[in-house]
PDB file of N, CA and C in Angstrom:
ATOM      1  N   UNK A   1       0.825  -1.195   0.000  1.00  0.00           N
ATOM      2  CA  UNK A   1       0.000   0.000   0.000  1.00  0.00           C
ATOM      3  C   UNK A   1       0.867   1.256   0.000  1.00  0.00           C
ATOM      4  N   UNK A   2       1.644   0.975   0.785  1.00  0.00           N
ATOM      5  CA  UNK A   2       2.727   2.550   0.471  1.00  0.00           C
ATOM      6  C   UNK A   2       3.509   2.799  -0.438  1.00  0.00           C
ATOM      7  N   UNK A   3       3.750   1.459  -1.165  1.00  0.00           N
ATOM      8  CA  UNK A   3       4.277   1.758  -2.664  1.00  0.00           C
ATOM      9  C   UNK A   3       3.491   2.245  -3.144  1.00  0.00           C
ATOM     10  N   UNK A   4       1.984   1.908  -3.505  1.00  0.00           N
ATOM     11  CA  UNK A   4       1.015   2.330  -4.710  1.00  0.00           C
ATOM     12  C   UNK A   4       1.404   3.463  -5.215  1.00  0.00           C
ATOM     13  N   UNK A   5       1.181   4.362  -4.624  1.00  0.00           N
ATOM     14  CA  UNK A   5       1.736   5.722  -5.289  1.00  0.00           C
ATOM     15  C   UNK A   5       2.513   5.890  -6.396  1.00  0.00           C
ATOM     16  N   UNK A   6       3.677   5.195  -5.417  1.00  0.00           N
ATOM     17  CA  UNK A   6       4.738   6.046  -6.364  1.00  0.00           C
ATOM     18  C   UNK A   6       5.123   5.000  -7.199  1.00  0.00           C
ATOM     19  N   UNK A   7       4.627   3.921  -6.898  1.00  0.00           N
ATOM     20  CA  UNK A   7       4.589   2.769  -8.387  1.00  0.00           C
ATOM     21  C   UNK A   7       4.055   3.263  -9.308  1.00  0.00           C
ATOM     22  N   UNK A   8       2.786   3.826  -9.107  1.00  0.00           N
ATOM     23  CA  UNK A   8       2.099   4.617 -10.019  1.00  0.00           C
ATOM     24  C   UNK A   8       2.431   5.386 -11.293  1.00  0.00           C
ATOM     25  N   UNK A   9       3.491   6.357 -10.298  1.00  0.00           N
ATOM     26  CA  UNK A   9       4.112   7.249 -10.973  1.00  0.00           C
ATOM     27  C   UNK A   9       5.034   6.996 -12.238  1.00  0.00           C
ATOM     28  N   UNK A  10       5.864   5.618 -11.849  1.00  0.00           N
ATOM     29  CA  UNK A  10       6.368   4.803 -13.194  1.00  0.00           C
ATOM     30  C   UNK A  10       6.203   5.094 -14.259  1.00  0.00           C
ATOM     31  N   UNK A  11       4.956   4.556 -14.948  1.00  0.00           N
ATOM     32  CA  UNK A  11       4.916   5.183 -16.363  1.00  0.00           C
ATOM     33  C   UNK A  11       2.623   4.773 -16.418  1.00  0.00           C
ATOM     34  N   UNK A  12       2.495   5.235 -17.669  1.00  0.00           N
ATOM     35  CA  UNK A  12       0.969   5.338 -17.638  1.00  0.00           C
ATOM     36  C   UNK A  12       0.705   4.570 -17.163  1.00  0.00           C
ATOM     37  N   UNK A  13       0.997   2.976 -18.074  1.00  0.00           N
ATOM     38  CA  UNK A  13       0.181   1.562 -18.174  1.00  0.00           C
ATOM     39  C   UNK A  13       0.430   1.041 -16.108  1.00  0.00           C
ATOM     40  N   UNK A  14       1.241   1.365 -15.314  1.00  0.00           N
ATOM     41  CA  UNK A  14       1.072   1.134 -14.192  1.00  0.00           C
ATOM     42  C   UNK A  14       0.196   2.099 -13.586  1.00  0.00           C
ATOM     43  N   UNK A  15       0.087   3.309 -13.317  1.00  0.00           N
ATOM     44  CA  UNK A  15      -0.962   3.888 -13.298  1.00  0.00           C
ATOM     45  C   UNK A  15      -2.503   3.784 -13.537  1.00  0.00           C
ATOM     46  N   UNK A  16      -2.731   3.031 -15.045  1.00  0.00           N
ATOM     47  CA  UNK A  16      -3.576   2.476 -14.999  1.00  0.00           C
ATOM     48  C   UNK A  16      -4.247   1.170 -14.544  1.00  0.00           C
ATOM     49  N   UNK A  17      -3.131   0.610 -13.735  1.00  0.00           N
ATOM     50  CA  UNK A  17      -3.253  -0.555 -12.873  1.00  0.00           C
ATOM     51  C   UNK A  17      -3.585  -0.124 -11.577  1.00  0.00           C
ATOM     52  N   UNK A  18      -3.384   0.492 -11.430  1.00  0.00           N
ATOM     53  CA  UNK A  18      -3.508   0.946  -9.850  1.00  0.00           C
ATOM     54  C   UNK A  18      -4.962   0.363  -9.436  1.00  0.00           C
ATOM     55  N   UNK A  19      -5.318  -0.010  -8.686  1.00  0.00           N
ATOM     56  CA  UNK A  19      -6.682   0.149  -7.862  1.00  0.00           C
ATOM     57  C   UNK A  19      -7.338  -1.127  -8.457  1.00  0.00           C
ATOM     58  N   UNK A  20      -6.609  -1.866  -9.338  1.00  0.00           N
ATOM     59  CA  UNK A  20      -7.504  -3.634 -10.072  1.00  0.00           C
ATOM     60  C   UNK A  20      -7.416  -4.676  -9.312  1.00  0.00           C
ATOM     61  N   UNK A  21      -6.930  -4.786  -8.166  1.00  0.00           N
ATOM     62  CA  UNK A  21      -6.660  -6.106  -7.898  1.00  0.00           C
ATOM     63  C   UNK A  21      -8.462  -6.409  -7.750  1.00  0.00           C
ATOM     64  N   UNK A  22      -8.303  -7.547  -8.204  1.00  0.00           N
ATOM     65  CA  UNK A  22      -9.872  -7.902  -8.501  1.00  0.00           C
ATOM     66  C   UNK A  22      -9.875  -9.304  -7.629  1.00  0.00           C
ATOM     67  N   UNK A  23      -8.548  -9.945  -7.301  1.00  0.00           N
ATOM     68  CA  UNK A  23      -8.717 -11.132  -6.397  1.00  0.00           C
ATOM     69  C   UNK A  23      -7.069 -11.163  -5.782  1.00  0.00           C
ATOM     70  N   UNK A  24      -7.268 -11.683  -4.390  1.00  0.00           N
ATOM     71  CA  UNK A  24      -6.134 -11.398  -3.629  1.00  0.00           C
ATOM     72  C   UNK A  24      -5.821 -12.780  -2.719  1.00  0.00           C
ATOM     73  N   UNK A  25      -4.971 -14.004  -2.445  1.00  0.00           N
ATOM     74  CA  UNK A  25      -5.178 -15.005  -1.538  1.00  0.00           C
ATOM     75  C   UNK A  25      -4.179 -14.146  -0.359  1.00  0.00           C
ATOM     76  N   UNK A  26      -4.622 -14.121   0.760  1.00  0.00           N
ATOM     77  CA  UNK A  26      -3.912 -13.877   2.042  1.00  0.00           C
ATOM     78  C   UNK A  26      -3.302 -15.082   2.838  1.00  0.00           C
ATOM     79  N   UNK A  27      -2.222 -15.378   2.549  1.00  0.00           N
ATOM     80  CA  UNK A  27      -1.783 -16.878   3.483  1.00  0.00           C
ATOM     81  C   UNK A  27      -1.458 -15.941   4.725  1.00  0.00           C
ATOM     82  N   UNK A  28      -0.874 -14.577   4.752  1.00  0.00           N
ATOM     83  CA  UNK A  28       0.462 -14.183   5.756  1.00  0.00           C
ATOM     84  C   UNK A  28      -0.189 -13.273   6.676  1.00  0.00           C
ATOM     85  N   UNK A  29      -1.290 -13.616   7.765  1.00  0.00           N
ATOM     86  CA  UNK A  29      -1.646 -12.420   8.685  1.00  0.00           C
ATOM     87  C   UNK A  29      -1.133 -11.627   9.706  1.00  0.00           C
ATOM     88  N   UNK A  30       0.257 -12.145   9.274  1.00  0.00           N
ATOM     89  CA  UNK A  30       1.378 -11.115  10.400  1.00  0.00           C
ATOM     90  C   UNK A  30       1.115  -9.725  10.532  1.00  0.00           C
ATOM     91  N   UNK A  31       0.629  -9.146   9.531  1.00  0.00           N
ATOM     92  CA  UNK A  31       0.527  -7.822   9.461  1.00  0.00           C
ATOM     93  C   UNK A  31       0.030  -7.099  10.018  1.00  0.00           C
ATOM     94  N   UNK A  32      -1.257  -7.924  10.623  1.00  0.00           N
ATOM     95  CA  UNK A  32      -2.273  -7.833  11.428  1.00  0.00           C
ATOM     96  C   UNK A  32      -1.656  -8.010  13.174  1.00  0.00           C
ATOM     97  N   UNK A  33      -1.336  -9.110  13.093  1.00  0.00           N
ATOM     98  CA  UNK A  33      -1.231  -9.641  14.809  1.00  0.00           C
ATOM     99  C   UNK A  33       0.346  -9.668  14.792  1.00  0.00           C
ATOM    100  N   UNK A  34       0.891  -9.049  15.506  1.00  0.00           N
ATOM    101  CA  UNK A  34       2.251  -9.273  15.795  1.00  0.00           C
ATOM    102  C   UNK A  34       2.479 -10.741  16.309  1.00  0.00           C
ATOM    103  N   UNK A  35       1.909 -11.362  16.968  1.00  0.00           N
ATOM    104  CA  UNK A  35       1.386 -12.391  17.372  1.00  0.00           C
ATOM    105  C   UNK A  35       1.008 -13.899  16.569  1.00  0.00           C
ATOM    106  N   UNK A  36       1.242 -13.342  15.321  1.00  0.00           N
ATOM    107  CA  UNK A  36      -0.262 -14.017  14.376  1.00  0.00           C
ATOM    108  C   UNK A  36       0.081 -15.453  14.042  1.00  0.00           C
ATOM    109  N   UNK A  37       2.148 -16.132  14.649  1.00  0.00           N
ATOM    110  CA  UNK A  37       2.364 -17.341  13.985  1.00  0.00           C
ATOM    111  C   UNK A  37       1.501 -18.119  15.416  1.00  0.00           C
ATOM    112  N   UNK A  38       0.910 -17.753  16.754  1.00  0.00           N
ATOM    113  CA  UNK A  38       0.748 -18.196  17.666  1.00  0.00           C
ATOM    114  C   UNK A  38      -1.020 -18.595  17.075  1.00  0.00           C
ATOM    115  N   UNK A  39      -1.540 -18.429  16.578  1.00  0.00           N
ATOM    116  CA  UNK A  39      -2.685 -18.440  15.318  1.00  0.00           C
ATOM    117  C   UNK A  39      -2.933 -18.981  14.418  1.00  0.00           C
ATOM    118  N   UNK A  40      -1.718 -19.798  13.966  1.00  0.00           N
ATOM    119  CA  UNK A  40      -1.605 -20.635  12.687  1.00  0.00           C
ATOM    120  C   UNK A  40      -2.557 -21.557  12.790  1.00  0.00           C
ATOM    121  N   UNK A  41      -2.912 -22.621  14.078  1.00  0.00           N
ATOM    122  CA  UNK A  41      -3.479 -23.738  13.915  1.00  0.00           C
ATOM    123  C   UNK A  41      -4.954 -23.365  14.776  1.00  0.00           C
ATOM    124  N   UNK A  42      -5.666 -22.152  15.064  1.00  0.00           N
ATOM    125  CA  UNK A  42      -6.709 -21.588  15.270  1.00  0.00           C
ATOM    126  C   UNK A  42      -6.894 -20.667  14.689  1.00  0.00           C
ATOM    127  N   UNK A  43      -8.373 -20.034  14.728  1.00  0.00           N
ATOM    128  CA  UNK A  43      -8.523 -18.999  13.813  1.00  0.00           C
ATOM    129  C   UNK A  43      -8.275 -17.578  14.942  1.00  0.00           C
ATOM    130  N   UNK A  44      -8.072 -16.426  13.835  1.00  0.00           N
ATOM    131  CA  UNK A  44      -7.711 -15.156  14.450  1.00  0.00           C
ATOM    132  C   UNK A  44      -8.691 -14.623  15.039  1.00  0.00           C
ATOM    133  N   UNK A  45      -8.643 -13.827  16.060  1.00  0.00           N
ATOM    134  CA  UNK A  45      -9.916 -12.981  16.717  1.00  0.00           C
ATOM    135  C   UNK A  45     -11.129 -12.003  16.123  1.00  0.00           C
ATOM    136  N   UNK A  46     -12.175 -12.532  16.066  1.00  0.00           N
ATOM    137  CA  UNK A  46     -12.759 -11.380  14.823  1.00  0.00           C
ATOM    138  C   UNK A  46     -12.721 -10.645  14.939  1.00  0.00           C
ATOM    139  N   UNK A  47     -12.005  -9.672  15.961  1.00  0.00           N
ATOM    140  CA  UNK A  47     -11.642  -8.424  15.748  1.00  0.00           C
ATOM    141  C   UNK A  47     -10.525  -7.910  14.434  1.00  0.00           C
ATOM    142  N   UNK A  48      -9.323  -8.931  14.699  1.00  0.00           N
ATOM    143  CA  UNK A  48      -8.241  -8.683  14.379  1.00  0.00           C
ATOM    144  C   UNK A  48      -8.715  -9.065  12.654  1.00  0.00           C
ATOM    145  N   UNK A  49      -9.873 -10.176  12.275  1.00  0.00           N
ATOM    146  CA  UNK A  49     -10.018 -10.096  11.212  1.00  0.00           C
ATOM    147  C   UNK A  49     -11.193  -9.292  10.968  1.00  0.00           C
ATOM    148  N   UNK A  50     -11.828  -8.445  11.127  1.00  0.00           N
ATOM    149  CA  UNK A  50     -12.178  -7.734  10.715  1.00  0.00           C
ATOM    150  C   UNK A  50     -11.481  -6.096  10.556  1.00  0.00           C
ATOM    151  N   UNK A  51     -10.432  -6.043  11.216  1.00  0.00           N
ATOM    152  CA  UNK A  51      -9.411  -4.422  11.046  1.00  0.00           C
ATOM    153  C   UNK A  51      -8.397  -5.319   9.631  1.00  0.00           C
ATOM    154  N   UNK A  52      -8.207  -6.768   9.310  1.00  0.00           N
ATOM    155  CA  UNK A  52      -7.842  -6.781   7.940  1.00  0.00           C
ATOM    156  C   UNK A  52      -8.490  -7.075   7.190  1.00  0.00           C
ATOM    157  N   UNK A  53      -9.972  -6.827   6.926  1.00  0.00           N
ATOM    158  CA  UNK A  53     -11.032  -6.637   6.153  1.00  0.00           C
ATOM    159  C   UNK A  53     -10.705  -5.525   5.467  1.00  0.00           C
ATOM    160  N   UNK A  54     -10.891  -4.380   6.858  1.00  0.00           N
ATOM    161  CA  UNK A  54     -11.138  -2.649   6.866  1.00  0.00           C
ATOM    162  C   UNK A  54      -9.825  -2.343   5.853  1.00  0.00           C
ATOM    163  N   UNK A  55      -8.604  -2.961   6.274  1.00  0.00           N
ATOM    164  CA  UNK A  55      -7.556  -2.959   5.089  1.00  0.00           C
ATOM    165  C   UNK A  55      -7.405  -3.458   4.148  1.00  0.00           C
ATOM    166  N   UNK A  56      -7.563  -4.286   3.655  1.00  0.00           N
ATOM    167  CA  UNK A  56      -8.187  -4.690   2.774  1.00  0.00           C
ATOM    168  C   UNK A  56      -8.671  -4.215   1.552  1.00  0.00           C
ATOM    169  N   UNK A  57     -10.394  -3.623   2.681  1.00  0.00           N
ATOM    170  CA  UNK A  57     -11.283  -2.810   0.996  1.00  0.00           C
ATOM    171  C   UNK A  57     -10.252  -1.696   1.133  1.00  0.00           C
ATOM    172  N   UNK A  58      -9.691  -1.092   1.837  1.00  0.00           N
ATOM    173  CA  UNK A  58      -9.321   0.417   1.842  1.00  0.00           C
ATOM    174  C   UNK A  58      -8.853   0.384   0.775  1.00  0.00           C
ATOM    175  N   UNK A  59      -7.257  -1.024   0.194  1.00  0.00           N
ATOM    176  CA  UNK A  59      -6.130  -1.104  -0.625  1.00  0.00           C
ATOM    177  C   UNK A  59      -6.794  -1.836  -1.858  1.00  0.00           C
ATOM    178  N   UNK A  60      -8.268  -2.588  -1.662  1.00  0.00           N
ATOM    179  CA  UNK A  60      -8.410  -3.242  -2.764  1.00  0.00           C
ATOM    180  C   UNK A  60      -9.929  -3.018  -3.265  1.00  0.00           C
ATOM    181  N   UNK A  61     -10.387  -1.751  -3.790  1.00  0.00           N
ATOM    182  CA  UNK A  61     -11.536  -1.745  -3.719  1.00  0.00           C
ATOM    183  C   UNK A  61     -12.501  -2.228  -4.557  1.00  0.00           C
ATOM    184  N   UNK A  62     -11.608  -2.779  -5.659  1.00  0.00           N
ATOM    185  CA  UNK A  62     -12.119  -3.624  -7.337  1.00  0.00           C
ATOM    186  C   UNK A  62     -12.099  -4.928  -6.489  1.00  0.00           C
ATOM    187  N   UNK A  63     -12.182  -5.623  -5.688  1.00  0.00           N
ATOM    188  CA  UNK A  63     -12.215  -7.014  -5.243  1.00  0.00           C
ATOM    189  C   UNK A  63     -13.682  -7.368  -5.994  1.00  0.00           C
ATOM    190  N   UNK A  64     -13.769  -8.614  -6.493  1.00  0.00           N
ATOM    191  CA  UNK A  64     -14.822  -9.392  -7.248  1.00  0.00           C
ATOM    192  C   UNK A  64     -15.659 -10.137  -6.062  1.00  0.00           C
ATOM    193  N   UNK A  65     -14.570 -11.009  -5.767  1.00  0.00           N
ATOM    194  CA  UNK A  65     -14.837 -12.247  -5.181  1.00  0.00           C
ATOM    195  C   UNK A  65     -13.703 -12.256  -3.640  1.00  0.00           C
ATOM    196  N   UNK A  66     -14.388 -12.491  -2.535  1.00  0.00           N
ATOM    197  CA  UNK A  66     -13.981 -12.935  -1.612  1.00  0.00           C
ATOM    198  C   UNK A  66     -14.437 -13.972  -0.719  1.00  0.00           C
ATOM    199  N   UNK A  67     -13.633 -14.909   0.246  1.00  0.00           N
ATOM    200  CA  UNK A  67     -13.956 -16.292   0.658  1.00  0.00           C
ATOM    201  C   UNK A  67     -13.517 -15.514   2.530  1.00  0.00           C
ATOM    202  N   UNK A  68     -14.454 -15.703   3.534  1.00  0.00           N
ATOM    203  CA  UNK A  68     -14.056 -15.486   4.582  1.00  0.00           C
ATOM    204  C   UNK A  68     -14.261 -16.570   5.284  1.00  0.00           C
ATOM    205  N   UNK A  69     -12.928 -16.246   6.718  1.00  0.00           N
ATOM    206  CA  UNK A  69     -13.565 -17.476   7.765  1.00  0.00           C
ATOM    207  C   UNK A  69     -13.724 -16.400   9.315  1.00  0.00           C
ATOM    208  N   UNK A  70     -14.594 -16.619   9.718  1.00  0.00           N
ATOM    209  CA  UNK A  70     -14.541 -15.734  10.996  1.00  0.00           C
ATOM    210  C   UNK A  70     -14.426 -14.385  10.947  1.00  0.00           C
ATOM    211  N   UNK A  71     -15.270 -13.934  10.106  1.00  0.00           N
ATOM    212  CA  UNK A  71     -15.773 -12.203   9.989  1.00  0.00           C
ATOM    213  C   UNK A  71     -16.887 -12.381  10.852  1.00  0.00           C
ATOM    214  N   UNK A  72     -17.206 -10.819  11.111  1.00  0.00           N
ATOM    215  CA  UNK A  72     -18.239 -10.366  11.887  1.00  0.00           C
ATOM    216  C   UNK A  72     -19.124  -9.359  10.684  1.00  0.00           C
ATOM    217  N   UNK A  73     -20.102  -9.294  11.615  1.00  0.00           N
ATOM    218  CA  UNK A  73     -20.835  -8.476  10.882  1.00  0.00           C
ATOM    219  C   UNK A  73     -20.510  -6.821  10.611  1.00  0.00           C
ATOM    220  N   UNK A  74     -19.637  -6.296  11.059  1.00  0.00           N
ATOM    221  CA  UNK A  74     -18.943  -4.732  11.280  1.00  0.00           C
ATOM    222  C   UNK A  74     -17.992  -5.378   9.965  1.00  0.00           C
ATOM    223  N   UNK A  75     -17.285  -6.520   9.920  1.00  0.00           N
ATOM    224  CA  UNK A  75     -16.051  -6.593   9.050  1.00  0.00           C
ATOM    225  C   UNK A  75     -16.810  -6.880   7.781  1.00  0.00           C
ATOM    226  N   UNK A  76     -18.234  -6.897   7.775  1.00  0.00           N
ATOM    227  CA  UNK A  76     -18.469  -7.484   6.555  1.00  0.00           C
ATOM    228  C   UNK A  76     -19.290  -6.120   5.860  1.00  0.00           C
ATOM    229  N   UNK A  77     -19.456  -5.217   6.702  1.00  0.00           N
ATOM    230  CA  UNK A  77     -20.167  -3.910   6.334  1.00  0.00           C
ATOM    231  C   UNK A  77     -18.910  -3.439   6.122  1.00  0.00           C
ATOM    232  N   UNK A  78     -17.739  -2.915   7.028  1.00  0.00           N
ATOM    233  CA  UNK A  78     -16.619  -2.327   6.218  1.00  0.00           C
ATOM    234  C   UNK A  78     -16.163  -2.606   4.864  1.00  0.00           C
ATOM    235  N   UNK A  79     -16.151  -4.188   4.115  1.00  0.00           N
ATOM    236  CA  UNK A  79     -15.873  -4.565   3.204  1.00  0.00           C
ATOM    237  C   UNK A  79     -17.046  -3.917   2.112  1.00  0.00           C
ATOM    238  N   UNK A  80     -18.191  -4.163   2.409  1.00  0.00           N
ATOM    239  CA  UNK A  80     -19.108  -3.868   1.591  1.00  0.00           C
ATOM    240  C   UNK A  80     -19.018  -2.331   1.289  1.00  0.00           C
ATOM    241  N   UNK A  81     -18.923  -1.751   2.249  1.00  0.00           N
ATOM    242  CA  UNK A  81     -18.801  -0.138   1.814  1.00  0.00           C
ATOM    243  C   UNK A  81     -17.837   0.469   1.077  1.00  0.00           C
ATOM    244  N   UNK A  82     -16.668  -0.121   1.310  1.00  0.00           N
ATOM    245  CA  UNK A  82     -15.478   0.412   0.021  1.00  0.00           C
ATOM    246  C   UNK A  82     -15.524  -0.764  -0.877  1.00  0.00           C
ATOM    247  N   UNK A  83     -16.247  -1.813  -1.090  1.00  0.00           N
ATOM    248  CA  UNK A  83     -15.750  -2.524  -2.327  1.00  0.00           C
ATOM    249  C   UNK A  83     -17.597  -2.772  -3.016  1.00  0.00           C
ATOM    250  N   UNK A  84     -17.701  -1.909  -3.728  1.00  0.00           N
ATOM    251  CA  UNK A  84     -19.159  -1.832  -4.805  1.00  0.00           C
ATOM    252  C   UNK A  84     -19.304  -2.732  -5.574  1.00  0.00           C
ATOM    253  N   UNK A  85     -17.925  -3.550  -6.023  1.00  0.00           N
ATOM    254  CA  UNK A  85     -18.111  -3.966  -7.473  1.00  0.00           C
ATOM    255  C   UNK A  85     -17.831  -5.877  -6.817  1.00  0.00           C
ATOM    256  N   UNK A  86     -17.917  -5.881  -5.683  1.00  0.00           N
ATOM    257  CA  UNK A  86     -17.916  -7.698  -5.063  1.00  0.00           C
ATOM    258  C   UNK A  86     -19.406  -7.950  -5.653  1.00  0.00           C
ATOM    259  N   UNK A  87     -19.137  -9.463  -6.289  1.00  0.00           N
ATOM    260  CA  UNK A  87     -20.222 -10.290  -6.506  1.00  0.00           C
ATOM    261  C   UNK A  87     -20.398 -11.343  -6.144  1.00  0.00           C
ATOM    262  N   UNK A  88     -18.963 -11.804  -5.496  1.00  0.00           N
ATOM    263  CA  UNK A  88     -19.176 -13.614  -4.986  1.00  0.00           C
ATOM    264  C   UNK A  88     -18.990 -13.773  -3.432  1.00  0.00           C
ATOM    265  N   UNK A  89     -19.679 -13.936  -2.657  1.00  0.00           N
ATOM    266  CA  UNK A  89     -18.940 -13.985  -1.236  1.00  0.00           C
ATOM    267  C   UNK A  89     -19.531 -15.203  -0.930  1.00  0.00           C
ATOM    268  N   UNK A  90     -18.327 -15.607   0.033  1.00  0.00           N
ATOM    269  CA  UNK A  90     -18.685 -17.017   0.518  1.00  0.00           C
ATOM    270  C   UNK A  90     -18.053 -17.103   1.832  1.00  0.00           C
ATOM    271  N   UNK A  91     -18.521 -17.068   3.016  1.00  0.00           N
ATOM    272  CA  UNK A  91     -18.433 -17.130   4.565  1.00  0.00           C
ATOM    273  C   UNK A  91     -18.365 -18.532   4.899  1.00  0.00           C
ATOM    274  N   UNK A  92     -17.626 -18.964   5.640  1.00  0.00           N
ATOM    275  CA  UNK A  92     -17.105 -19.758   6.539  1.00  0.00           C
ATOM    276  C   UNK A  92     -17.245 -19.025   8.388  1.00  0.00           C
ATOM    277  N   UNK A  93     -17.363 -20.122   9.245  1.00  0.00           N
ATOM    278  CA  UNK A  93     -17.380 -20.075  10.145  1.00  0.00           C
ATOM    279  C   UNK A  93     -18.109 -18.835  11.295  1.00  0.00           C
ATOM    280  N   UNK A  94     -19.134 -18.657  10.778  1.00  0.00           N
ATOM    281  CA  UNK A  94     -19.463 -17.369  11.139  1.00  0.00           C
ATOM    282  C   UNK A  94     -20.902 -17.830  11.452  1.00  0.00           C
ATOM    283  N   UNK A  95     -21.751 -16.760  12.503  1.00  0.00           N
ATOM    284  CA  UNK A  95     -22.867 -17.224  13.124  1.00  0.00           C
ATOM    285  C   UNK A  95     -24.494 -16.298  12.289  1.00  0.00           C
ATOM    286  N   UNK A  96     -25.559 -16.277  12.545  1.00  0.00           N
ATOM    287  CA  UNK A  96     -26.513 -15.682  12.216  1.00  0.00           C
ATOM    288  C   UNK A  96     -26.381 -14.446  12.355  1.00  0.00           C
ATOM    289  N   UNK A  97     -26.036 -13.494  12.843  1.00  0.00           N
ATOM    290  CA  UNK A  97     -25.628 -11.914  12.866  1.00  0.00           C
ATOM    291  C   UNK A  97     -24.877 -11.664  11.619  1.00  0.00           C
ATOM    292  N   UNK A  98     -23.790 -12.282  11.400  1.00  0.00           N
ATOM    293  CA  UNK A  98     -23.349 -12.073   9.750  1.00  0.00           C
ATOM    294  C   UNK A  98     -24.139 -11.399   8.890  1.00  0.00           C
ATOM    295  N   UNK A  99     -24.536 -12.721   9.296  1.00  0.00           N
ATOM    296  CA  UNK A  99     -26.015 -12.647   7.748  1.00  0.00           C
ATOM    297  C   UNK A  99     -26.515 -10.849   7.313  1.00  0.00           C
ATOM    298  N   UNK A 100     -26.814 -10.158   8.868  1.00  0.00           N
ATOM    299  CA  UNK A 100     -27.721  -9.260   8.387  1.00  0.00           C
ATOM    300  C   UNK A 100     -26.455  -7.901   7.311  1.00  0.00           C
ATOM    301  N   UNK A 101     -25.033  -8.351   7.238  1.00  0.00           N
ATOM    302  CA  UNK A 101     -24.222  -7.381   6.951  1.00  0.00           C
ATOM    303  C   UNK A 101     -24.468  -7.741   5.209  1.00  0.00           C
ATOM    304  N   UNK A 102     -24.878  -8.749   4.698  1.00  0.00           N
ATOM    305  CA  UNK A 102     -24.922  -9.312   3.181  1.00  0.00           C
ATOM    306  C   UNK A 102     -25.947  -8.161   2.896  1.00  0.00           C
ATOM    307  N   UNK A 103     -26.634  -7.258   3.104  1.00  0.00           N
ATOM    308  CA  UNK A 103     -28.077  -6.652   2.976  1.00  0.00           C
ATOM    309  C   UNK A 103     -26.974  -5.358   2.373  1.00  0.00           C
ATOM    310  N   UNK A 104     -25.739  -5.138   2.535  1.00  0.00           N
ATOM    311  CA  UNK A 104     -24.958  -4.255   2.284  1.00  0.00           C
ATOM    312  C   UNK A 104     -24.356  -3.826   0.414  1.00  0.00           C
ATOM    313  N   UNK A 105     -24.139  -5.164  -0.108  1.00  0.00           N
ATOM    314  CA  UNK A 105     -23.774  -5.733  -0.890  1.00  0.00           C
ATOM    315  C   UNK A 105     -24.491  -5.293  -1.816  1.00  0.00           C
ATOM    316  N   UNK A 106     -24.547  -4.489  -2.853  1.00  0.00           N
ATOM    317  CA  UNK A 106     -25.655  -3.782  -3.896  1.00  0.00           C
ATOM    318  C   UNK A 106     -25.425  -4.769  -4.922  1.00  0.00           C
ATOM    319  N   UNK A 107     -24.331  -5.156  -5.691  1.00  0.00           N
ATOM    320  CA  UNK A 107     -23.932  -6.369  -6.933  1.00  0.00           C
ATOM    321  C   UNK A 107     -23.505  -7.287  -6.363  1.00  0.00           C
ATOM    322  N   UNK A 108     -24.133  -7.754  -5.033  1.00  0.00           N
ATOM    323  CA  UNK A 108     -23.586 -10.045  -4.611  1.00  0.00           C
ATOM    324  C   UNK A 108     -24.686 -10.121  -6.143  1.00  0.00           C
ATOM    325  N   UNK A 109     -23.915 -11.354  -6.558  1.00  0.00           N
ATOM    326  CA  UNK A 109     -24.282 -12.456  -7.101  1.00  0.00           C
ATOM    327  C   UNK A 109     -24.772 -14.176  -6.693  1.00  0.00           C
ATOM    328  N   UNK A 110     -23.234 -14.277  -6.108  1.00  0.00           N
ATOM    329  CA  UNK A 110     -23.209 -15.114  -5.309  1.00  0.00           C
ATOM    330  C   UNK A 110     -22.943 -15.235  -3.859  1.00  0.00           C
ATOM    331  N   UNK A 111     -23.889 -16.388  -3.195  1.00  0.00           N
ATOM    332  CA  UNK A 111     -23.347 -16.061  -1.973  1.00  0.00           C
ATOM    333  C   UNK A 111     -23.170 -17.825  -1.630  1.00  0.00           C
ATOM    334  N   UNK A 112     -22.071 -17.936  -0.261  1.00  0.00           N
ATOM    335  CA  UNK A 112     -22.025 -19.399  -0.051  1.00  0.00           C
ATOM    336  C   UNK A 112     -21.844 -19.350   1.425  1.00  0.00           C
TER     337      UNK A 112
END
């Protein structure tokens, strides 16, 4: 994210890349939890995954398609509000409160 900029600046055709990532796999949530290799073989706190949601849409707001495990319903309204153009979402591990954050989503297509 703090490159973007000035990657940007490079030449047009990167510039005009800026802002596409349209699909992203996250193996590495260090970024998040200083903590986060103590996490590997449980899931992260839905807090902590929902503030890398919030980062996330901030850096990726063309996202299509995303797959969650253990969002909340705040992490799933942050996502929805900076990313307009998601059509596929598919939740894992998450309880009935979720649910009411999908109502956010103006172009889901799919949901799982």
């Amino acid at each position: 994210m703090s490159h973007r900029n000035t990657n940007s600046l490079v030449c047009k055709r990167w510039l005009s890349l800026q802002g596409l990532v349209r699909s992203l796999k996250l193996l590495d949530w260090g970024f998040l939890q200083s903590d986060a290799q103590a996490f590997q073989a449980h899931l992260l706190p839905p807090k902590v995954i929902d503030r890398g949601l919030q980062e996330l849409a901030n850096g990726c707001p063309n996202l299509r398609k995303v797959a969650l495990v253990g969002a909340t319903e705040l992490g799933l309204l942050s996502l929805a509000e900076e990313c307009s153009t998601l059509q596929d979402l598919e939740l894992h591990k998450c309880n009935d409160n979720v649910l009411r954050g999908i109502a956010a989503y103006e172009n889901l297509q799919l949901f799982n």
